[in-house]
Protein backbone atom coordinates (compact mmCIF):
# COMPACT_ATOMS: atom_id res chain seq x y z
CA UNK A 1 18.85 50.68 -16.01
CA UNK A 2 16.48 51.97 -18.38
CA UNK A 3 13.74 50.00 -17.05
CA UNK A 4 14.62 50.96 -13.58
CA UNK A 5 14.60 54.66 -14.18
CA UNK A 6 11.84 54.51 -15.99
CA UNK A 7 10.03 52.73 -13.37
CA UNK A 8 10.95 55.75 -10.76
CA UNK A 9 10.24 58.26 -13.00
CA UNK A 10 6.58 57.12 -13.18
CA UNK A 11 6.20 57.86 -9.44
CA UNK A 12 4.48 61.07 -8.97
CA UNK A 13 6.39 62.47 -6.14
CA UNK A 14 9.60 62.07 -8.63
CA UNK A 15 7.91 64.43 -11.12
CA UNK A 16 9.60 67.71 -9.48
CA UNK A 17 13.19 65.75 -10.08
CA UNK A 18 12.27 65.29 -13.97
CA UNK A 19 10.72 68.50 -14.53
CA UNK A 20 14.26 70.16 -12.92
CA UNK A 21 15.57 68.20 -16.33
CA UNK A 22 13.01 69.32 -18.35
CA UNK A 23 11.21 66.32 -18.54
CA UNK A 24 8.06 66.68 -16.68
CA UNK A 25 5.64 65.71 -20.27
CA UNK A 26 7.80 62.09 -19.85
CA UNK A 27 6.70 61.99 -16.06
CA UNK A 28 3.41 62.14 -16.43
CA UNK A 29 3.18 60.23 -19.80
CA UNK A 30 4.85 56.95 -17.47
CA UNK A 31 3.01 57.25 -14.12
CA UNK A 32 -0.13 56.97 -17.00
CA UNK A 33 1.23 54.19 -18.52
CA UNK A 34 1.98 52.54 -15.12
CA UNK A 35 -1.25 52.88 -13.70
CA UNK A 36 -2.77 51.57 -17.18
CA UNK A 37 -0.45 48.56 -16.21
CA UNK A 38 1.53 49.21 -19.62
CA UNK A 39 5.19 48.15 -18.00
CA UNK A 40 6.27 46.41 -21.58
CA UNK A 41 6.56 47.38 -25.03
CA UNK A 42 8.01 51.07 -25.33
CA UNK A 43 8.60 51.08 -21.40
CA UNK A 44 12.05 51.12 -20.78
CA UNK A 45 12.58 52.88 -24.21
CA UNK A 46 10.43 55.73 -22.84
CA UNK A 47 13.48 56.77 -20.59
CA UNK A 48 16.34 58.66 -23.27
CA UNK A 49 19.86 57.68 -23.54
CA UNK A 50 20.73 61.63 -21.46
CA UNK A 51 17.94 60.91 -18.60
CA UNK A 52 20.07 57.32 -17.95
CA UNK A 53 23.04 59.46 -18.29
CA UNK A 54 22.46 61.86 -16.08
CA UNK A 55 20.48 59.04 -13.08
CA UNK A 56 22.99 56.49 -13.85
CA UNK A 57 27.08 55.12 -14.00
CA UNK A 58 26.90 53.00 -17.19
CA UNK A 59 30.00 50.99 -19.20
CA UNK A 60 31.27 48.08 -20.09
CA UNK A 61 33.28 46.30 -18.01
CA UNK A 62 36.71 48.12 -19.20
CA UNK A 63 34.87 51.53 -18.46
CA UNK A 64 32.71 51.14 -15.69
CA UNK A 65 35.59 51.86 -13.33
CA UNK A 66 37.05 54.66 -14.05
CA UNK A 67 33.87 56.29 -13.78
CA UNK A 68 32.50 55.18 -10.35
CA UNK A 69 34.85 57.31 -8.00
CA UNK A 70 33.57 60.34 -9.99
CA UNK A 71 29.77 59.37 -9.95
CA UNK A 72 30.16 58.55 -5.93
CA UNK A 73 31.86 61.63 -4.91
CA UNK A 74 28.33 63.39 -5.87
CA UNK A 75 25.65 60.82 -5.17
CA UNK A 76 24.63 60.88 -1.35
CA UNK A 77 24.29 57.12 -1.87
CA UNK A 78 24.60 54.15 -4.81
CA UNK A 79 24.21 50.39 -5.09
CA UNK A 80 25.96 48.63 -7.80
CA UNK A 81 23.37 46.83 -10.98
CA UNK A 82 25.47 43.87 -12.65
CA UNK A 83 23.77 43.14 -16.35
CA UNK A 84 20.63 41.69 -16.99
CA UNK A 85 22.78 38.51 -17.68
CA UNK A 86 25.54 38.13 -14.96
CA UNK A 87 28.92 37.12 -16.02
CA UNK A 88 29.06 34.95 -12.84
CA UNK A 89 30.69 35.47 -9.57
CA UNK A 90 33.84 34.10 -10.90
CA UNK A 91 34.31 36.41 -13.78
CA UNK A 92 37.95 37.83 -13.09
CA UNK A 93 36.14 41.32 -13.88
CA UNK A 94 33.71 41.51 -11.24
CA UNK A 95 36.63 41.91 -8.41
CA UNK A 96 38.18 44.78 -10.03
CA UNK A 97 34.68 46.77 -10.39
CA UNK A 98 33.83 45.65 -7.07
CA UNK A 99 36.90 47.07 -5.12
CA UNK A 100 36.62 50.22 -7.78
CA UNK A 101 33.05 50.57 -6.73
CA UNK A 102 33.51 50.43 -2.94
CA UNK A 103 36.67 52.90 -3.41
């Protein structure tokens, strides 16, 4: 997710969203970075533990959710991210955050 946000928050037209957080300096400093083709190293680092908080629904699988009903009711619209490393379609977790997720 961090990569992700990161990678919208280097957009330009996002900047107004960012700088309503406070971080319009990070907004420019990654649409920079992006355009000097500099999408490893510090890149998905660059976006802080409250910016994913506050873009994204993140857990572990015992956490996740309990906290999606909450994060839909005020998001006009969400898709669901499994881990970098899926557990597999047959992990007897995925169901239950599934059916959670679409309410």
């Amino acid at each position: 997710m961090r990569q992700q946000i990161a990678f919208y928050a280097s957009t330009r037209t996002y900047e107004p969203v960012l700088a309503s957080h406070g971080w319009q300096d990070l907004a420019k400093s990654l649409h920079r970075k992006s355009v000097e083709g500099d999408w490893g190293g510090a890149w998905p680092s660059s976006s802080p533990t409250r910016m994913v908080d506050t873009y994204a629904v993140t857990g572990t699988w015992d956490t996740i959710g309990a906290k999606i009903p909450r994060a839909l009711r005020r998001a006009p619209r969400s898709h669901l991210v499994l881990p970098a490393v899926p557990a597999g379609l047959d992990d007897p977790r995925l169901p239950r955050v599934v059916k959670e997720f679409n309410g």
